[in-house]
Every structure is written in C-alpha cells, then in structure tokens.
N, C-alpha and C. Protein backbone atom coordinates (compact mmCIF):
# COMPACT_ATOMS: atom_id res chain seq x y z
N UNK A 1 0.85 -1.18 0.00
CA UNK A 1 0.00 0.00 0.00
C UNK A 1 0.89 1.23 0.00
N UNK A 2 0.55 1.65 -0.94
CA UNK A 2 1.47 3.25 -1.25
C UNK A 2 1.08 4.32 -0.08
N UNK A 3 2.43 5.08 0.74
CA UNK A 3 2.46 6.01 1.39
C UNK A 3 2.85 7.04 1.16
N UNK A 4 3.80 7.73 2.47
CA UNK A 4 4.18 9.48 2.42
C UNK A 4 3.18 9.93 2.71
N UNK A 5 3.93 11.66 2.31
CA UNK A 5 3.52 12.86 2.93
C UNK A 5 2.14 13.16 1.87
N UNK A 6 2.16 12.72 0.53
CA UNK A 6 1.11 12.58 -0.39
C UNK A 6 0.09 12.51 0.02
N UNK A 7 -0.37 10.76 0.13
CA UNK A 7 -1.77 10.74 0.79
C UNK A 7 -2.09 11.01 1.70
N UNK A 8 -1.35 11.11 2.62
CA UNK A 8 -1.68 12.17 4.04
C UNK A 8 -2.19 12.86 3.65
N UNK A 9 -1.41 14.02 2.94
CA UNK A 9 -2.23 15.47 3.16
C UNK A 9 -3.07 14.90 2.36
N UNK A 10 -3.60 14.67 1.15
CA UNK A 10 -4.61 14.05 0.61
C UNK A 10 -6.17 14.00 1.38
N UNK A 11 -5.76 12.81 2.48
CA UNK A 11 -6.61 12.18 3.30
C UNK A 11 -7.19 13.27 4.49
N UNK A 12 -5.92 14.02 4.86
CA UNK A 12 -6.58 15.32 5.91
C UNK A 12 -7.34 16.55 5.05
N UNK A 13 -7.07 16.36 3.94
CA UNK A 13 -7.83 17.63 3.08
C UNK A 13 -9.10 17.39 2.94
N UNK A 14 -9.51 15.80 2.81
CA UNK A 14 -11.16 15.01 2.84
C UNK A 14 -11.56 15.26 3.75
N UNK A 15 -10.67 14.76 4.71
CA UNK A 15 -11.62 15.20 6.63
C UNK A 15 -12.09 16.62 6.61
N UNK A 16 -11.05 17.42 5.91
CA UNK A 16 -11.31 19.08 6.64
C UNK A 16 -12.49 19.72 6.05
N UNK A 17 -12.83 18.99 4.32
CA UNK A 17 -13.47 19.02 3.34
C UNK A 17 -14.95 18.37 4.18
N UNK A 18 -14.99 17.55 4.19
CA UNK A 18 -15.91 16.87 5.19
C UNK A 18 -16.50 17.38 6.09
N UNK A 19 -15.39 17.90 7.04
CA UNK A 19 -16.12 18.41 8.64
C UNK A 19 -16.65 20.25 8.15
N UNK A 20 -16.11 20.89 7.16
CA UNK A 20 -16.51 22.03 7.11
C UNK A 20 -17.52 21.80 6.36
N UNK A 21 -17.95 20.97 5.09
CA UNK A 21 -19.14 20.58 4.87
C UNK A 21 -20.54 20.28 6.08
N UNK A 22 -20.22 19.86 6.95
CA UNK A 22 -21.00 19.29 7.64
C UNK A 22 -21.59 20.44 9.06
N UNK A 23 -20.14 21.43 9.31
CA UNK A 23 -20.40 22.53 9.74
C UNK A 23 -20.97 23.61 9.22
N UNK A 24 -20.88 23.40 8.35
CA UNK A 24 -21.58 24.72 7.62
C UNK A 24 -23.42 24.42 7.58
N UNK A 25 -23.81 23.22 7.47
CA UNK A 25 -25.02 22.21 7.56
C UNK A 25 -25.81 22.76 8.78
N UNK A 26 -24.65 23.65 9.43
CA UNK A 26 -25.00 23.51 11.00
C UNK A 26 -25.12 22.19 12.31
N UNK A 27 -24.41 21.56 11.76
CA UNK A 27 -24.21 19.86 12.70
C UNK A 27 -23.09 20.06 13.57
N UNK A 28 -23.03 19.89 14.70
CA UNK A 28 -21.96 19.31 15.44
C UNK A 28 -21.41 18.46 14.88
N UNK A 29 -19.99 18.85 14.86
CA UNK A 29 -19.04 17.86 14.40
C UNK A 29 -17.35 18.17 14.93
N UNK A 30 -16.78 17.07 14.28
CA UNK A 30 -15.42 17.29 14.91
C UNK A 30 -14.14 16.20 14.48
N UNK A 31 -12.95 16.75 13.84
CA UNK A 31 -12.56 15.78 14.05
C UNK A 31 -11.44 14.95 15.51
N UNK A 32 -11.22 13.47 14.68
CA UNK A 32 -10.83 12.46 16.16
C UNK A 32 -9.22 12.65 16.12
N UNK A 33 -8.80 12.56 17.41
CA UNK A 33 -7.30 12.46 17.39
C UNK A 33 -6.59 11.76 16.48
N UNK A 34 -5.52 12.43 15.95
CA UNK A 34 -4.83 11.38 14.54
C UNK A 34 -5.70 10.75 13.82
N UNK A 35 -6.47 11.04 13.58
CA UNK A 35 -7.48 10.82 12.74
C UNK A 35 -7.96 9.25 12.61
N UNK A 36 -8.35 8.72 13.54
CA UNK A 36 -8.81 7.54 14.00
C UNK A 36 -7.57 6.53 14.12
N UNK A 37 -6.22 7.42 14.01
CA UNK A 37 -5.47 6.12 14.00
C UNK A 37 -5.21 5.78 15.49
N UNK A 38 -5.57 6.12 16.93
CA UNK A 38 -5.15 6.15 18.29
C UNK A 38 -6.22 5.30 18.59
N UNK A 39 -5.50 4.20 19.34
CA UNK A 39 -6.74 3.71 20.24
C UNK A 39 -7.33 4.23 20.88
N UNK A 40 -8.86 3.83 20.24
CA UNK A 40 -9.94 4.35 21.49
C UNK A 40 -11.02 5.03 20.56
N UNK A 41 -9.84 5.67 19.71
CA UNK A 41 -10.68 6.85 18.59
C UNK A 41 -10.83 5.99 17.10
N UNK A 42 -12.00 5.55 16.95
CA UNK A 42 -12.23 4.86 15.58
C UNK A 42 -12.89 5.90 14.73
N UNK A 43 -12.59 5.96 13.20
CA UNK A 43 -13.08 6.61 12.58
C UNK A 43 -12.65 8.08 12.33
N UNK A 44 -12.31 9.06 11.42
CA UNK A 44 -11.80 10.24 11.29
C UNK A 44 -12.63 11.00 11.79
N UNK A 45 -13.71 11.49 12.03
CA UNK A 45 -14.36 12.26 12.47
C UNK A 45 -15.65 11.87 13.39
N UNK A 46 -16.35 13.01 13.89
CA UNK A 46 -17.81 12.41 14.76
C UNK A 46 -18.86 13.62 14.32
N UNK A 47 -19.88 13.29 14.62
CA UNK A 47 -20.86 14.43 13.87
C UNK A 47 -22.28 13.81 14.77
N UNK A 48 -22.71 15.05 15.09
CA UNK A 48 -24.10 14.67 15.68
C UNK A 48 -25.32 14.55 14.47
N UNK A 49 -25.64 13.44 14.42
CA UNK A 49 -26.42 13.52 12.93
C UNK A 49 -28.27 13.75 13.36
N UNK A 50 -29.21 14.44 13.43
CA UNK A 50 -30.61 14.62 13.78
C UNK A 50 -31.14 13.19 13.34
N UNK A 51 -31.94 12.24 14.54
CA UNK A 51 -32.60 10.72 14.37
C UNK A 51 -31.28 10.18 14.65
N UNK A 52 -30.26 10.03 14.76
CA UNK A 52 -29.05 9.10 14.79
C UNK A 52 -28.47 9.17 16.22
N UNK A 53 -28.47 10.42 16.07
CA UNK A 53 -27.00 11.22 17.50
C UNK A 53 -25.35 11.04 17.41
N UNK A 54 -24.80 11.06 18.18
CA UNK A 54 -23.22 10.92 17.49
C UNK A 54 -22.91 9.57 16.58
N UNK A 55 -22.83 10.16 15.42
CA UNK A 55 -21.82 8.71 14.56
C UNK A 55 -20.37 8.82 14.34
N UNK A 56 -19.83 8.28 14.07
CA UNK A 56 -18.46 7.56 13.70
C UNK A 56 -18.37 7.89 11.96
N UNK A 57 -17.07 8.76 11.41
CA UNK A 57 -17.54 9.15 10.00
C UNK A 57 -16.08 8.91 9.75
N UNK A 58 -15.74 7.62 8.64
CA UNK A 58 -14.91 7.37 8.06
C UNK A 58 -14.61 8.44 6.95
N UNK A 59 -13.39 8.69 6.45
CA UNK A 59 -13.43 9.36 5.44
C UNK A 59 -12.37 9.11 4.76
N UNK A 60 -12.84 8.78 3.04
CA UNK A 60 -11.58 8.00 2.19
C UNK A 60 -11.77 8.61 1.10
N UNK A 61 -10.21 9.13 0.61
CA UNK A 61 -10.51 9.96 -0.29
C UNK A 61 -9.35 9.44 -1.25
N UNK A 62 -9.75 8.83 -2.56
CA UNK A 62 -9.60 8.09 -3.58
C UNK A 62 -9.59 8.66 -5.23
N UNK A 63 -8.99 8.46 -6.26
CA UNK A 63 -9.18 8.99 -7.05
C UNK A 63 -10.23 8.30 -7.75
N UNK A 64 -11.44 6.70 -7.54
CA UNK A 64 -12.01 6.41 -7.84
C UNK A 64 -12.31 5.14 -6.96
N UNK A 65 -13.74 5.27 -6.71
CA UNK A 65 -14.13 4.17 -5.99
C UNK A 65 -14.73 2.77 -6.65
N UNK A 66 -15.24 3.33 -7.81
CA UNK A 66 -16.10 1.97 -8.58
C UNK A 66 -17.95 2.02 -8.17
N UNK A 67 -17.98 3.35 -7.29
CA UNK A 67 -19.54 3.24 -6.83
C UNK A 67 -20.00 4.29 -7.52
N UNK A 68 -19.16 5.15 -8.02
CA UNK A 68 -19.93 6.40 -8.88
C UNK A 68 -20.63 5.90 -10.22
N UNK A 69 -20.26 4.87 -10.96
CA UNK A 69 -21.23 4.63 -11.98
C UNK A 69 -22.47 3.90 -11.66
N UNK A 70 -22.43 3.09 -10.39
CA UNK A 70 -23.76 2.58 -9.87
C UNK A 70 -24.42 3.68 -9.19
N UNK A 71 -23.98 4.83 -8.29
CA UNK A 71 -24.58 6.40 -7.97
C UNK A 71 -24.84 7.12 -9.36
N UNK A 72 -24.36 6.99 -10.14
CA UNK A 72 -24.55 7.97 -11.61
C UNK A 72 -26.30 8.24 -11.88
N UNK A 73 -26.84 9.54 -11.53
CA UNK A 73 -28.39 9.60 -12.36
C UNK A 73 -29.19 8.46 -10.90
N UNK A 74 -29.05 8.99 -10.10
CA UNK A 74 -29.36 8.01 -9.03
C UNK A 74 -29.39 8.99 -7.44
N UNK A 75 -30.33 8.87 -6.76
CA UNK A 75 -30.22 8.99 -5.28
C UNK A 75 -29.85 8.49 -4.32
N UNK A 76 -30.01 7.10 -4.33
CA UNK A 76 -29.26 6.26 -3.31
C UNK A 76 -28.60 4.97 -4.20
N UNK A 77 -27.53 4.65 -3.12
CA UNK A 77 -27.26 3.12 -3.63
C UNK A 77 -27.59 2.30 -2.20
N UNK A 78 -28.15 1.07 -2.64
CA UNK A 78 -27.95 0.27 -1.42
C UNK A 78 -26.63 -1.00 -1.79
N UNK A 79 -26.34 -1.52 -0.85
CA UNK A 79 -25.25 -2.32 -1.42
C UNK A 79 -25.59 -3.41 -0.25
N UNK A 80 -25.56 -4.80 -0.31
CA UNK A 80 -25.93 -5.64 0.54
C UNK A 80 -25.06 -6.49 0.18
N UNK A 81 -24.25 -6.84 0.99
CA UNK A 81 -23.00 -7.40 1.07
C UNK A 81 -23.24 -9.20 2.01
N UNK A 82 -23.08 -10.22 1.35
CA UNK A 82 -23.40 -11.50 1.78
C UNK A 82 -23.74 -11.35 3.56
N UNK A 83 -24.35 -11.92 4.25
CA UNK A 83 -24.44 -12.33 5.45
C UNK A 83 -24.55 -10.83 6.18
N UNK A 84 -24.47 -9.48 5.90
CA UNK A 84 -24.20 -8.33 6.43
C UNK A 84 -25.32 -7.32 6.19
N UNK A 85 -25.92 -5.86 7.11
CA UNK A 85 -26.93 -5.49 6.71
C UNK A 85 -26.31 -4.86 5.44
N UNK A 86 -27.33 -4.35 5.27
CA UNK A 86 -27.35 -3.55 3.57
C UNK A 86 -26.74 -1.87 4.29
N UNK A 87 -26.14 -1.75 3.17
CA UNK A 87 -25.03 -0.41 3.34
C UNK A 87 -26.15 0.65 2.32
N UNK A 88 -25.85 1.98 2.54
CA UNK A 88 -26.58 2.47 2.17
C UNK A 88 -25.28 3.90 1.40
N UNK A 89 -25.31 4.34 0.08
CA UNK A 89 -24.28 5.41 0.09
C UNK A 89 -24.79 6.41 -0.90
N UNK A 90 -24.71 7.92 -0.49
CA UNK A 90 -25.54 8.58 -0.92
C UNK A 90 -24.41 10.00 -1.01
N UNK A 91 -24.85 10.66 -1.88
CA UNK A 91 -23.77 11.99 -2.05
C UNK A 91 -24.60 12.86 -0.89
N UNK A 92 -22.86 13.23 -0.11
CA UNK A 92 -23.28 13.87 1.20
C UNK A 92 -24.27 15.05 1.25
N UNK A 93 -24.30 15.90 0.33
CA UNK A 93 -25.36 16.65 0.21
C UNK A 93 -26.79 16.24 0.09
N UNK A 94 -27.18 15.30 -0.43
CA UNK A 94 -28.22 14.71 -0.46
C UNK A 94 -28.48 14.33 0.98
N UNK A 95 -27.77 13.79 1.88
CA UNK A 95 -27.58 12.83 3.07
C UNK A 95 -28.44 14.33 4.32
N UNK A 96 -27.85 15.61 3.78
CA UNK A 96 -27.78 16.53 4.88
C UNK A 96 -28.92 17.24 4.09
N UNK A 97 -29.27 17.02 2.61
CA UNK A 97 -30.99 17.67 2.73
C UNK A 97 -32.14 16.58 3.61
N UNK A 98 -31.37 15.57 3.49
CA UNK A 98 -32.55 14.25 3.73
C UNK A 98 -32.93 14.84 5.12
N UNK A 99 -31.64 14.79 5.69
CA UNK A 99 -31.51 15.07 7.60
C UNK A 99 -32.65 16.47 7.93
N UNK A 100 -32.79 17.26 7.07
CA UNK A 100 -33.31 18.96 6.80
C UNK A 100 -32.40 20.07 7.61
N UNK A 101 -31.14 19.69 7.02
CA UNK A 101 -30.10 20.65 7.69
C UNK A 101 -29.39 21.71 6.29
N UNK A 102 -29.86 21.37 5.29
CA UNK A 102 -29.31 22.10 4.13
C UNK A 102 -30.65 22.11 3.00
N UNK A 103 -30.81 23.45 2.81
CA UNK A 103 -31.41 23.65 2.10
C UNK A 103 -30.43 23.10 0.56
N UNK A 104 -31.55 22.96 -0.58
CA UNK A 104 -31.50 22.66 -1.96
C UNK A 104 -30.75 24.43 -2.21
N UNK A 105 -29.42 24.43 -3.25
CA UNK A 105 -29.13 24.99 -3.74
C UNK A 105 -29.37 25.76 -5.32
C-alpha cells in the first residue's frame, strides 16, 4: 500500500473538506485524534447527525471508488454485502438535505 507525505495530506484535506461541509449544515461535528489512528478513537471524524446522535464518520478519499457509476443519475445506492446489513451510500449533500439541515441549492 502506497504512502508518504502525499496521501496524508490528501486524506486530511477530505476530513477538513468533510467536517466544514458538515459545519456549515450547521451539525456538530469534529474531528478524532490522529485521525482515528489512536486507540480508542475509531473513525476520522464524529458528527451529531438529527434521528441518529453521534456517529463515527470514516473518510476515504480516492481517485475512484467503482460506486460512482452505480450512484450515476441516481439517489441512493444500497449495497448488501453477503451475510451483512445492507449499506446504504448517498452523495453527502443529499444525506444533509434528507436530515433537513441544508437547504437545496
């Protein structure tokens, strides 16, 4: 697995991208020490989500995932993965009109 100073900053530019997205939404949020890499602290960030309450918010930032052509012209994806519940992945803006924390632009 390819490292350095690259995907680092990379990966902290998603979080910061992320948590100011989500602040601006008006949500509590925040990110986790070293960015989930410290025990104790799972996950890059936390966010109080309205119906949920604090979640755990991974954040991976890729030059391609393989889910944007199944998201393409689409609102949700569900993805149900053998023996596991069904995953649900949705472009975050959509996620934070659903919640009614961001108005439609």
């Amino acid at each position: 697995m390819p490292g350095g100073k690259g995907p680092k900053r990379k990966g902290t530019r998603a979080e910061r991208e992320a948590l100011k997205l989500l602040k601006e939404a008006g949500l509590e949020a925040r990110r986790v020490p070293l960015s989930g890499s410290a025990p104790g602290y799972p996950g890059d960030l936390v966010a109080h989500l309205p119906g949920l309450g604090e979640v755990v918010v991974e954040v991976k930032a890729r030059r391609r995932f393989g889910l944007e052509g199944w998201l393409e012209g689409r609102g949700l994806l569900v993805l149900r993965p053998d023996r596991r519940p069904p995953l649900a992945v949705m472009r975050l803006e959509h996620l934070l009109k659903a919640l009614g924390v961001k108005e439609e632009t």
